[in-house]
Structures are given as structure tokens and as C-alpha cells.
N, C-alpha and C. Protein backbone atom coordinates (compact mmCIF):
# COMPACT_ATOMS: atom_id res chain seq x y z
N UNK A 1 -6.70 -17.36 30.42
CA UNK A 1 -7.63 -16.77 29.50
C UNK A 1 -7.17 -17.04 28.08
N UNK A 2 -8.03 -17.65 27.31
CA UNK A 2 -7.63 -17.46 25.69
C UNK A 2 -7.38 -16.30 25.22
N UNK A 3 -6.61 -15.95 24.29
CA UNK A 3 -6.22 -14.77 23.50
C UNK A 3 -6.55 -15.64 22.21
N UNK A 4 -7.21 -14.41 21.40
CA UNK A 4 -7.61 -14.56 20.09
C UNK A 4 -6.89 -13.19 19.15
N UNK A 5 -6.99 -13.62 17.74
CA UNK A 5 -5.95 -12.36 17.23
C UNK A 5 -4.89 -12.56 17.41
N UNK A 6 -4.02 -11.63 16.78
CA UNK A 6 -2.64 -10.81 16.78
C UNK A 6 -2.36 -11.11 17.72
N UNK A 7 -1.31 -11.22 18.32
CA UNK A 7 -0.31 -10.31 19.79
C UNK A 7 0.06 -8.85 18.91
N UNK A 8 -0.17 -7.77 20.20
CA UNK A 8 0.54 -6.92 20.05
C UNK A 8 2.46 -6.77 20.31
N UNK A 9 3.24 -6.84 19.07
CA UNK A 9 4.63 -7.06 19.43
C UNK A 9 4.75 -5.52 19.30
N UNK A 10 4.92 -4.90 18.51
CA UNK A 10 5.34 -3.71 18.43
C UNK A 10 4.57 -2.25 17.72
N UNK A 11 3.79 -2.48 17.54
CA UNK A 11 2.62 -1.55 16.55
C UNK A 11 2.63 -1.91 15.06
N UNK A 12 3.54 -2.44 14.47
CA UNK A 12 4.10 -2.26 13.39
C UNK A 12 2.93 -2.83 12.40
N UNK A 13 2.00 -4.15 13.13
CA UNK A 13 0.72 -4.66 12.36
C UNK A 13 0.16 -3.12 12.37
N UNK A 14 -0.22 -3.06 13.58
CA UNK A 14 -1.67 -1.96 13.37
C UNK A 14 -0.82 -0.41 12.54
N UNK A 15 -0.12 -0.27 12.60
CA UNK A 15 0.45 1.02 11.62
C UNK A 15 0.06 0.52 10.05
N UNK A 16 0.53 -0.70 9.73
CA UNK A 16 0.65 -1.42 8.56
C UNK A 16 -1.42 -1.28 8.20
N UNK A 17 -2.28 -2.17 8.95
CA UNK A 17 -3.43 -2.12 8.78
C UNK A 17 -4.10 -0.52 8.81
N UNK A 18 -3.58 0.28 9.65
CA UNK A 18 -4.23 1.50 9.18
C UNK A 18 -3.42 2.12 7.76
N UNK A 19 -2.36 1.93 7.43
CA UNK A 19 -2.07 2.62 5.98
C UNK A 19 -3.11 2.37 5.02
N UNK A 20 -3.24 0.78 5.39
CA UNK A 20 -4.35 -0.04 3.96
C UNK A 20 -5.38 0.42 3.95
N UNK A 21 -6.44 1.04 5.31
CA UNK A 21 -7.54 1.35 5.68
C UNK A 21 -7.49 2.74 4.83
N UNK A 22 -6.41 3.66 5.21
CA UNK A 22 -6.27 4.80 4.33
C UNK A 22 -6.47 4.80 2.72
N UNK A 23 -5.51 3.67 2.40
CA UNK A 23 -5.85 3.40 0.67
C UNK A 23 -7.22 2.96 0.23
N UNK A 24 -7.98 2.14 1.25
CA UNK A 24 -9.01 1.64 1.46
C UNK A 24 -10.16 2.65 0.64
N UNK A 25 -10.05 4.13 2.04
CA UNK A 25 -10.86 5.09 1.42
C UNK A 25 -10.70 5.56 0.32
N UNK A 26 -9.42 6.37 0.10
CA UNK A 26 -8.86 7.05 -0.95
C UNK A 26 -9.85 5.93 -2.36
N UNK A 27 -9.55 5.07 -2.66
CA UNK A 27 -9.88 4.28 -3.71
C UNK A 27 -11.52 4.19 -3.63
N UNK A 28 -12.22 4.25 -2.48
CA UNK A 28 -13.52 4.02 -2.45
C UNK A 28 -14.25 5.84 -2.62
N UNK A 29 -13.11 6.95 -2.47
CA UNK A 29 -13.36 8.04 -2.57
C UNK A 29 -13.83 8.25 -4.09
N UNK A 30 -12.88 7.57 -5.10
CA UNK A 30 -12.20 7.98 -6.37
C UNK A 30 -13.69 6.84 -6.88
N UNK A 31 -14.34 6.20 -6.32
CA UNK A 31 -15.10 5.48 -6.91
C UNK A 31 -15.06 3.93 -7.59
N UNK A 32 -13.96 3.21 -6.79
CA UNK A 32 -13.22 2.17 -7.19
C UNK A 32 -14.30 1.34 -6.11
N UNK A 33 -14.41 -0.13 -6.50
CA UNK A 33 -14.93 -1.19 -6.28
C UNK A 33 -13.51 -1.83 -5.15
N UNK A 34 -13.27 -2.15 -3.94
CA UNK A 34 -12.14 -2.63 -3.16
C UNK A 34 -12.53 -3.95 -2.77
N UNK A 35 -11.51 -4.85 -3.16
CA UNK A 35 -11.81 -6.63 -3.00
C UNK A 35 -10.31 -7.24 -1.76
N UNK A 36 -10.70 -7.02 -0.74
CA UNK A 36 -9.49 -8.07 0.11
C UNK A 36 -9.60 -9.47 -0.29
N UNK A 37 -8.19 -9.73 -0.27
CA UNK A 37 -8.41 -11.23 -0.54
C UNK A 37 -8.49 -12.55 0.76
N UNK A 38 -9.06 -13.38 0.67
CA UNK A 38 -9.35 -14.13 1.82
C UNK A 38 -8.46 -14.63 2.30
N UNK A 39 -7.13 -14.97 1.58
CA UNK A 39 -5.84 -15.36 1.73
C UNK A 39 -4.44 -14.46 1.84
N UNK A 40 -3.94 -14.10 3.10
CA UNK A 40 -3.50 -13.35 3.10
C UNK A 40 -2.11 -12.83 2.93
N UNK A 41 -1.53 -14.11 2.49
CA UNK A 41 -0.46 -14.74 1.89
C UNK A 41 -0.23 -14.46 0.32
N UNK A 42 -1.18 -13.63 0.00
CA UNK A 42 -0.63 -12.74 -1.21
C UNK A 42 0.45 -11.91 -1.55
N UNK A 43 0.59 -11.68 -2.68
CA UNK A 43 1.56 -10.44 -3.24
C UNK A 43 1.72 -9.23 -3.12
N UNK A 44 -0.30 -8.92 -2.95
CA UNK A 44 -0.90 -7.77 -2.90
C UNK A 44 -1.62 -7.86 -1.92
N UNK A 45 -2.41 -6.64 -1.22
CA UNK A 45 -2.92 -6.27 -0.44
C UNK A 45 -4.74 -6.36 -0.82
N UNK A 46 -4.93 -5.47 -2.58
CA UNK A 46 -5.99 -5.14 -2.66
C UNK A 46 -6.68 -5.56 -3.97
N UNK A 47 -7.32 -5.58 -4.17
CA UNK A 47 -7.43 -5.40 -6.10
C UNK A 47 -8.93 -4.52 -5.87
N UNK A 48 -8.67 -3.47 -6.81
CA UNK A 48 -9.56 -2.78 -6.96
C UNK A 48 -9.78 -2.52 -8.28
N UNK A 49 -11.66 -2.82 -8.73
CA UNK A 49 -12.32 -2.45 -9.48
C UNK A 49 -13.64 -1.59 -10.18
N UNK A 50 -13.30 -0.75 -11.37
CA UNK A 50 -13.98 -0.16 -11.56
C UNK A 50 -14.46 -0.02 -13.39
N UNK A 51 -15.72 -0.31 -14.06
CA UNK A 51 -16.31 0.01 -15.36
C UNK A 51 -15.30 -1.44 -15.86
N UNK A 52 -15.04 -2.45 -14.82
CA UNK A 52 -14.50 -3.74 -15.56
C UNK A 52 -12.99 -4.01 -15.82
N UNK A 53 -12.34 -2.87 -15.56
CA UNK A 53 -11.28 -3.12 -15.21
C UNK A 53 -10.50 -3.18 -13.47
N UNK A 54 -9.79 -4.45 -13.40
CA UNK A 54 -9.06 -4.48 -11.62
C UNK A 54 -7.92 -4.55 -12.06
N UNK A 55 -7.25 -3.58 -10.75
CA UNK A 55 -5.73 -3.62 -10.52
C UNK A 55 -5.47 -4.16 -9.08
N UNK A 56 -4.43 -4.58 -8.99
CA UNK A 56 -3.77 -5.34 -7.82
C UNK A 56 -2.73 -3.95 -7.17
N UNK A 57 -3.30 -3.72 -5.88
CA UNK A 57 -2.96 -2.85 -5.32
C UNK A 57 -1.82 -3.35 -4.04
N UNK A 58 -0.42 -3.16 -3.62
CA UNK A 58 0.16 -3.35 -2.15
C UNK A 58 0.57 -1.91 -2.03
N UNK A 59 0.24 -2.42 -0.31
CA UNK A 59 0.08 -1.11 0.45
C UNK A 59 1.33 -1.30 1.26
N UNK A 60 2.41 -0.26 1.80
CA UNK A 60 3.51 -0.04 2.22
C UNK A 60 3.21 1.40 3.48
N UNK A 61 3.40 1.09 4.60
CA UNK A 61 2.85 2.51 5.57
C UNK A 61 4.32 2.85 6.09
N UNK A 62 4.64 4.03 6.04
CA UNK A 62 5.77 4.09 6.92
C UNK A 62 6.02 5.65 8.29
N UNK A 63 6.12 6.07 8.86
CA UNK A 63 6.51 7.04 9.80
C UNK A 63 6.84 8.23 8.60
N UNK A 64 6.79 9.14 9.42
CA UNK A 64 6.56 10.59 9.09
C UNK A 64 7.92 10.95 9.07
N UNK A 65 9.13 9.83 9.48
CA UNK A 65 10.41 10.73 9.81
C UNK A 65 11.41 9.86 8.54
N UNK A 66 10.64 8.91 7.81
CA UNK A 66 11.24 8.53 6.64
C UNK A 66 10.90 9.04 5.29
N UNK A 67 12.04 8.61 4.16
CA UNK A 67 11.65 9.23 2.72
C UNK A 67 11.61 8.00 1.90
N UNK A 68 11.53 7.13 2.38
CA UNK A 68 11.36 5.63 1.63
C UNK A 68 11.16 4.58 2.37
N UNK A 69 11.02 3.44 1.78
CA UNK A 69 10.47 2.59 1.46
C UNK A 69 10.80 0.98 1.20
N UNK A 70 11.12 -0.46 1.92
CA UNK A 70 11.63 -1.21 1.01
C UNK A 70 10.45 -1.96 0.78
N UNK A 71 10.67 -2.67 -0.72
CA UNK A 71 9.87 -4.10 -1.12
C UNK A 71 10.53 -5.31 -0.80
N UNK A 72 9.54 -5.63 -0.09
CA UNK A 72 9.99 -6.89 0.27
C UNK A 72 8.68 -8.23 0.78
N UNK A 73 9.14 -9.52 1.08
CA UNK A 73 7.99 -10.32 1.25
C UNK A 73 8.50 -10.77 2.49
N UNK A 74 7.71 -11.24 3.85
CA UNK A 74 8.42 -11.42 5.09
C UNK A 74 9.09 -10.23 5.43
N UNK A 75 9.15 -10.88 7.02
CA UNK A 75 9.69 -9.45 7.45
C UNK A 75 10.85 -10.35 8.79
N UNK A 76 11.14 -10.13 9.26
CA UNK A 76 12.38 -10.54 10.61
C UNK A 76 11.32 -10.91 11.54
N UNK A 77 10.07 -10.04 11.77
CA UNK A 77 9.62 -9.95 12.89
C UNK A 77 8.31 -10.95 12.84
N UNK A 78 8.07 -11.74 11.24
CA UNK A 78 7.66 -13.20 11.23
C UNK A 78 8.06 -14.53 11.42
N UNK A 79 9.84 -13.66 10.90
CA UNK A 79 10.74 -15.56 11.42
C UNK A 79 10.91 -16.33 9.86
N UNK A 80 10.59 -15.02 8.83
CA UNK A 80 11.20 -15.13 7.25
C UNK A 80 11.86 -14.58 6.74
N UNK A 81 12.93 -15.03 6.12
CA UNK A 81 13.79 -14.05 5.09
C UNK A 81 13.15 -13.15 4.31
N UNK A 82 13.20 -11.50 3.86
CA UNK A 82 12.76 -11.12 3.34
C UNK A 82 13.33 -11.37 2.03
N UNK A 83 12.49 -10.86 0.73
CA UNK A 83 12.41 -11.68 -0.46
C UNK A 83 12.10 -10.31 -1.40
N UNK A 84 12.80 -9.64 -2.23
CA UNK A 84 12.55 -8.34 -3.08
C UNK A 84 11.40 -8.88 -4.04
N UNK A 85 10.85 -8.02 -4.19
CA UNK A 85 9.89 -8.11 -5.24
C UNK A 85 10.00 -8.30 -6.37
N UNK A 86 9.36 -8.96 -7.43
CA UNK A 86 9.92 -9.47 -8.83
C UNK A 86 9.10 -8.19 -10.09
N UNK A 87 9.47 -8.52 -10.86
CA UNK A 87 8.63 -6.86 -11.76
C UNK A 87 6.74 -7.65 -12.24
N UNK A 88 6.43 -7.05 -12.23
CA UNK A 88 4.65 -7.18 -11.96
C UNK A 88 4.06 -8.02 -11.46
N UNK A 89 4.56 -8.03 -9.87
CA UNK A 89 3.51 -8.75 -8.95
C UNK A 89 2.74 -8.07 -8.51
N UNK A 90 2.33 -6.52 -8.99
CA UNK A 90 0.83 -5.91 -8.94
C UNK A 90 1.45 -4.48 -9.66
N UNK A 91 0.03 -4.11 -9.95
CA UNK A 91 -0.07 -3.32 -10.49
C UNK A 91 0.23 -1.86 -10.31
N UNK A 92 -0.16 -1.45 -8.95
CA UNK A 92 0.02 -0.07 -7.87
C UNK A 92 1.04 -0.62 -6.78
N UNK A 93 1.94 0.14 -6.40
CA UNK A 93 2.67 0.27 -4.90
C UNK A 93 1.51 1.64 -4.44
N UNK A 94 1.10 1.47 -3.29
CA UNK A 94 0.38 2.54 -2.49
C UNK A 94 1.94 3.22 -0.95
N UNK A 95 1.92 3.77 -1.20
CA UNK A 95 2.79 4.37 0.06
C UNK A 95 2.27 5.40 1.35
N UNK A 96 2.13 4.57 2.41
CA UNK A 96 1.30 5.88 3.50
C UNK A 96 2.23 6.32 4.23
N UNK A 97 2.25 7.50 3.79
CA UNK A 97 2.81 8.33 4.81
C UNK A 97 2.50 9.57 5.60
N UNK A 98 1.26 9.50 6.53
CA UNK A 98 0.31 10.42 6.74
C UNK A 98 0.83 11.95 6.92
N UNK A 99 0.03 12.26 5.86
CA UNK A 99 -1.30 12.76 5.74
C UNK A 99 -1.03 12.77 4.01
N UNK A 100 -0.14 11.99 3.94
CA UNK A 100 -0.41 12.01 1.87
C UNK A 100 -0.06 10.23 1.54
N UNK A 101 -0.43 10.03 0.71
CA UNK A 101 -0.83 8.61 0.05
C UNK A 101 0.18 8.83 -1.41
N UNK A 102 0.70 8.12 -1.21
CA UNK A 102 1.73 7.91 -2.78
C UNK A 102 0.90 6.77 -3.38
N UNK A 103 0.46 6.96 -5.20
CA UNK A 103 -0.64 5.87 -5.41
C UNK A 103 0.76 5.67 -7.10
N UNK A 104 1.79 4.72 -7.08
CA UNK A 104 2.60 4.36 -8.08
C UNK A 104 2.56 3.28 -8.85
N UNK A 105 2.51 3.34 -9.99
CA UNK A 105 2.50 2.55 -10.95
C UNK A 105 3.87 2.01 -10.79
N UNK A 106 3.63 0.57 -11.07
CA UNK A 106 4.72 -0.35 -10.83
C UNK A 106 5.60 -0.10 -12.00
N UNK A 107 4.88 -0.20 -12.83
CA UNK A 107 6.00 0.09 -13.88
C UNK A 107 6.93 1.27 -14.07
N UNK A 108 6.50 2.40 -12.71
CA UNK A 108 7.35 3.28 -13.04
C UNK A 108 8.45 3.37 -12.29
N UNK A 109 8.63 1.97 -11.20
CA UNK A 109 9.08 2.08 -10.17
C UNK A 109 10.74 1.98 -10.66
N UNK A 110 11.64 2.79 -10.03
CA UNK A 110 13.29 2.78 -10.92
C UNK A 110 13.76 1.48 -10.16
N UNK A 111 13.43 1.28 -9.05
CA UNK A 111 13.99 -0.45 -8.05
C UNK A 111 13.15 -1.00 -7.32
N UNK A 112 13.12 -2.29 -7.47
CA UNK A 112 12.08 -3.27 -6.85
C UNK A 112 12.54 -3.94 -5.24
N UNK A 113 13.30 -2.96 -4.66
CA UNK A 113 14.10 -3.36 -3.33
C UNK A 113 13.84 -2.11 -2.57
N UNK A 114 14.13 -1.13 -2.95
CA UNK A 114 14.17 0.17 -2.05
C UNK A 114 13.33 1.52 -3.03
N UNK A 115 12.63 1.88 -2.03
CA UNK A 115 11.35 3.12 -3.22
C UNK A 115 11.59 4.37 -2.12
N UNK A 116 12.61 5.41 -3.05
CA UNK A 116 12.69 6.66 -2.32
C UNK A 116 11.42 7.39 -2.77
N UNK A 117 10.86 7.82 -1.81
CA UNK A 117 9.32 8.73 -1.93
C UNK A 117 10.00 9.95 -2.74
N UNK A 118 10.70 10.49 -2.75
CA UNK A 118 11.50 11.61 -3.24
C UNK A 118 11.60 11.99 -4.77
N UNK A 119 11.24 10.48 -5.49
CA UNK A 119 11.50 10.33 -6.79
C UNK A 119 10.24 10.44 -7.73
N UNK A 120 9.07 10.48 -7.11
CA UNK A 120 7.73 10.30 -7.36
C UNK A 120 6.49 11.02 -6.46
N UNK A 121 6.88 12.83 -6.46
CA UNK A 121 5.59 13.53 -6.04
C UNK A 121 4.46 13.60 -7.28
N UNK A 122 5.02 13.28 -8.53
CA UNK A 122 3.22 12.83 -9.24
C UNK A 122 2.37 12.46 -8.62
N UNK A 123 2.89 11.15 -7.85
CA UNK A 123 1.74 10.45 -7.38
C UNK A 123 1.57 10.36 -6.20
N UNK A 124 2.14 11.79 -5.55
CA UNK A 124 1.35 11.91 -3.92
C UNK A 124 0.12 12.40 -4.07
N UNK A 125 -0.74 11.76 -3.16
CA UNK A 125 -1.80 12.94 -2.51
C UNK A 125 -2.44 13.06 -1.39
N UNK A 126 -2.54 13.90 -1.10
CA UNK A 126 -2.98 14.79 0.02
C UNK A 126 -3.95 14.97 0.87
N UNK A 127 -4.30 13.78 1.87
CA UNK A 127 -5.24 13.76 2.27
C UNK A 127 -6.07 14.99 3.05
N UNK A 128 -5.70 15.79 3.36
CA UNK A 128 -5.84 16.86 3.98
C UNK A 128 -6.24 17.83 2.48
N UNK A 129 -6.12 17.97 1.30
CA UNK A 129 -6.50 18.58 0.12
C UNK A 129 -8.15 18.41 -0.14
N UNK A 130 -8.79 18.72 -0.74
CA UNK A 130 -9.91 18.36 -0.96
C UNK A 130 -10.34 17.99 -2.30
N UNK A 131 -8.91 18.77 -3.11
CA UNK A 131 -9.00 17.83 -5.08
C UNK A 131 -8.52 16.80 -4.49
N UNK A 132 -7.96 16.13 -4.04
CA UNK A 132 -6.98 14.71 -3.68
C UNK A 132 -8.61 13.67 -3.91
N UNK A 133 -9.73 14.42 -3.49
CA UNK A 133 -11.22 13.31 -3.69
C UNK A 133 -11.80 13.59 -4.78
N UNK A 134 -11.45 14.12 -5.70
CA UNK A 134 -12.21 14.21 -7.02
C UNK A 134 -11.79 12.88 -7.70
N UNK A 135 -12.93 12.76 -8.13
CA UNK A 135 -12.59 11.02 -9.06
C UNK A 135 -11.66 10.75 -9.89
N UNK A 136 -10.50 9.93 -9.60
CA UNK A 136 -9.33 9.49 -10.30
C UNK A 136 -9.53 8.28 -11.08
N UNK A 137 -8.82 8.00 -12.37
CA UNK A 137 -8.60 6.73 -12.98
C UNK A 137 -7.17 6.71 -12.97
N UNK A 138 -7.30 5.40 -12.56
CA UNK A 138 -5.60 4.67 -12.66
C UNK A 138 -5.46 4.55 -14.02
N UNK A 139 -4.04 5.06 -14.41
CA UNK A 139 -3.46 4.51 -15.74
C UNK A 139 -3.33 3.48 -16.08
């Protein structure tokens, strides 16, 4: 039989694709315009626009039993060295960690290798809240 798609190796795609789906809404909540790119070999995940301005959004999902986070490009489980992130290859880091969404400005990020969630409850929110959907503008 042909197989089409993914292989399932370990969940780690579909955890990864539902975080983005999460930022997905959140941003389409807040009233943002959401553009995937056709190439998926990007930097970023998203760019989202709204009244003419886009930001370049990557999305990072992780388990409920961690407090961070690394940046990185490749992973082991593609068969690439991972590769730290350089300073503004997008605009937002998004962080899922259900049931709250960390939405961070890159520039505020203190290291471009490892992102303790710990350092940045500004920019959690709360999916389970119901202000968390009142219309936001990114800085």
C-alpha cells in the first residue's frame, strides 16, 4: 500500500502542528490576517497581518511538565544538526504550553538558545480566560 504524508515517529510533528493551530486562532481571535508560507523550510512558522502591518511569527509547543524552551533549526529526529537562532529571524517567539500561549517579542528575548517561560509571564495568555480574546496589537 502507498503511504502518503508524515510517518508517525513519535507525536512530536502532531504536538508541534497543534501548538501552531493554537497560535493560529489566538491571532485570528485578536483580528490578525494569518499567512503560512508555502515553503516550509523557513525561519518562521507564520506572518501575520493586520491595518498593513506583518510580523513573522515561530511557534515552539512544549509539554505541560516543562518551563522552557530551546531555539533551534533541525532537530536529531530529521538527521540535522541543530543550529541556534541568530537575533531577528522573526519578529514573535509564540510558546504553547496548554492551556496558555506565551506571544514574545524577540527583542525581548535574554538568549537565542534556551527561553525559560519563567522569565516572561507578560506575555502569557490564557486560553481558558476570556480577556485573553479581546483584540490585541503586537508591539
Amino acid at each position: 500500500m502507498e503511504e502518503i504524508g508524515l510517518r508517525h515517529i513519535d507525536g512530536m510533528h502532531y504536538t508541534g502542528q497543534a501548538g501552531e493551530h493554537l497560535v493560529c486562532y489566538l491571532f485570528h481571535m485578536w483580528k490578525y490576517n494569518v499567512f503560512q508560507p508555502l515553503n516550509p523550510r523557513t525561519k518562521w512558522d507564520f506572518v501575520v497581518e493586520r491595518d498593513g502591518d506583518f510580523k513573522t511569527i515561530q511557534v515552539k509547543t512544549i509539554g505541560t511538565d516543562r518551563e522552557y524552551t530551546t531555539l533551534s533549526h533541525g532537530t536529531k529526529y530529521l538527521g540535522t544538526k541543530p543550529k541556534h537562532v541568530s537575533e531577528g529571524e522573526y519578529d514573535y517567539l509564540c510558546v504553547c504550553k496548554f492551556p496558555v500561549v506565551y506571544v514574545i517579542p524577540f527583542s525581548k528575548l535574554s538568549s537565542f538558545s534556551t527561553v525559560s517561560l519563567r522569565k516572561y509571564p507578560e506575555y502569557a495568555w490564557d486560553l481558558n480566560d476570556p480577556e485573553t480574546y479581546k483584540i490585541r496589537h503586537l508591539i
